[in-house]
C-alpha atoms as a PDB file:
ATOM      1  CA  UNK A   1     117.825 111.635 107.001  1.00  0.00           C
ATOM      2  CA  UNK A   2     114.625 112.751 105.394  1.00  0.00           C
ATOM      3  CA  UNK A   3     111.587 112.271 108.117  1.00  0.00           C
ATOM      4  CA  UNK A   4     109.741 108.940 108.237  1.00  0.00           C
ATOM      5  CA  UNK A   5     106.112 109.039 108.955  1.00  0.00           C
ATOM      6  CA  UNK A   6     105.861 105.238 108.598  1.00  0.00           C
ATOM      7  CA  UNK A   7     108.806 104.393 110.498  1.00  0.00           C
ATOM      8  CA  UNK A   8     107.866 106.444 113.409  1.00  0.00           C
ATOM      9  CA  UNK A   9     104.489 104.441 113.667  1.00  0.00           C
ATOM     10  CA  UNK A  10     106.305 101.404 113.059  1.00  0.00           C
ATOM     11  CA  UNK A  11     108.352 101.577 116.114  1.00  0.00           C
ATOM     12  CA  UNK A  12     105.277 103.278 118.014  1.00  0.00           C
ATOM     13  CA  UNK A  13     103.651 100.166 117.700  1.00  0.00           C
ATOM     14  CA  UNK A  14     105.871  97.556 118.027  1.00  0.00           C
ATOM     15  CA  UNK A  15     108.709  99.002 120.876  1.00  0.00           C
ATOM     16  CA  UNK A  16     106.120 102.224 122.523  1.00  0.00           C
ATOM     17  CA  UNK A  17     109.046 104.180 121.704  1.00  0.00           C
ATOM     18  CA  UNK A  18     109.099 107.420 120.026  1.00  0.00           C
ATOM     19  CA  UNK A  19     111.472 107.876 117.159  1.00  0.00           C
ATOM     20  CA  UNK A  20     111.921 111.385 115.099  1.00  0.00           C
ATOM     21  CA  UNK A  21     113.951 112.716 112.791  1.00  0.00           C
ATOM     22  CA  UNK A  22     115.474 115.514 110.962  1.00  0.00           C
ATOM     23  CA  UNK A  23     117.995 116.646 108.349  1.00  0.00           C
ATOM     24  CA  UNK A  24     120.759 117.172 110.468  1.00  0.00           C
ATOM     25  CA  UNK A  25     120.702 114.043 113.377  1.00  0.00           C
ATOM     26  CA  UNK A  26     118.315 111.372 114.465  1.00  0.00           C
ATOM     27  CA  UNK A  27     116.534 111.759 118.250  1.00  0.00           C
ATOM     28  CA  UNK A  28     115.454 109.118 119.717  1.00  0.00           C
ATOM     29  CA  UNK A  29     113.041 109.273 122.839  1.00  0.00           C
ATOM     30  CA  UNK A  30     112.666 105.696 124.326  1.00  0.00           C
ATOM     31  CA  UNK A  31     109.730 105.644 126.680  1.00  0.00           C
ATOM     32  CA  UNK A  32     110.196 101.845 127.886  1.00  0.00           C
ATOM     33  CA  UNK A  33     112.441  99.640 129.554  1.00  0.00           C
ATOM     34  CA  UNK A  34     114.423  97.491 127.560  1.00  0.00           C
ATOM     35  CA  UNK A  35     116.730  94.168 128.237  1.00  0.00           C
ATOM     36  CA  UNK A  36     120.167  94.975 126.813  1.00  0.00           C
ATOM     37  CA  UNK A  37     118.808  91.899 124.468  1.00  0.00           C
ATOM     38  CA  UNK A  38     115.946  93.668 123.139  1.00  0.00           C
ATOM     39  CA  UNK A  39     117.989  96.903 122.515  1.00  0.00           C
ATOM     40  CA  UNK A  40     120.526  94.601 120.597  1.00  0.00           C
ATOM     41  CA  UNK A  41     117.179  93.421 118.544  1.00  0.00           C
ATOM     42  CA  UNK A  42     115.486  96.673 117.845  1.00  0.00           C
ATOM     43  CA  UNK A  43     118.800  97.953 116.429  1.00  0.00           C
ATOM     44  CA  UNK A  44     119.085  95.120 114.168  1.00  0.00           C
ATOM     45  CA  UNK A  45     115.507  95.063 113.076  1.00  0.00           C
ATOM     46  CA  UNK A  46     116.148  99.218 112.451  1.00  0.00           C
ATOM     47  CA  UNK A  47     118.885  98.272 110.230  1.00  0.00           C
ATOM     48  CA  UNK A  48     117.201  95.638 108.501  1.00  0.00           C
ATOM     49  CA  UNK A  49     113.628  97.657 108.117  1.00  0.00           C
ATOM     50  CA  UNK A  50     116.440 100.696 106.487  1.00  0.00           C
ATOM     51  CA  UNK A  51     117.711  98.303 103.984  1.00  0.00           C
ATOM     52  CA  UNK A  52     113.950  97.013 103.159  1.00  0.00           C
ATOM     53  CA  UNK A  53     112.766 100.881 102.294  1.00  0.00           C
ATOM     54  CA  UNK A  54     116.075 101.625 100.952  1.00  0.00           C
ATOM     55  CA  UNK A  55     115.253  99.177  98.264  1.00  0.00           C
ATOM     56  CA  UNK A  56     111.905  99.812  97.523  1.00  0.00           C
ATOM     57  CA  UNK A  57     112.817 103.342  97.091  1.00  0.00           C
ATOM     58  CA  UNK A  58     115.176 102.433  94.743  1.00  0.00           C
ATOM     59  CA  UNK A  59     112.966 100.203  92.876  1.00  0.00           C
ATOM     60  CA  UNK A  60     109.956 102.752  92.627  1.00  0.00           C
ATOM     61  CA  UNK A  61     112.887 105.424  91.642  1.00  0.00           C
ATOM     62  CA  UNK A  62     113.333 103.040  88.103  1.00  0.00           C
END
């Protein structure tokens, strides 16, 4: 997974926890405390934000 600049301020902002990435695995460093709820929602809202830039990519790729 190519590094994310955006998506690392993204979840700075809205979970205070760190995300980074490289080529070979993804680290995450998560510096609050979270309801098993909230994880369940900040997983889902991961893979939907991943889908969002996955298209856009694809449509500024045409």
């Amino acid at each position: 997974m190519v590094k994310n600049r955006g998506y690392e301020l993204y979840l700075k902002h809205h979970t205070d926890c760190y995300f980074h990435s490289t080529d070979e695995e993804i680290f995450f460093w998560i510096n609050c405390n979270l309801l098993v709820s909230s994880f369940n929602k900040f997983f889902e809202a991961i893979k939907e934000d991943i889908s969002i830039n996955n298209n856009l990519s694809f449509i500024k790729s045409k």
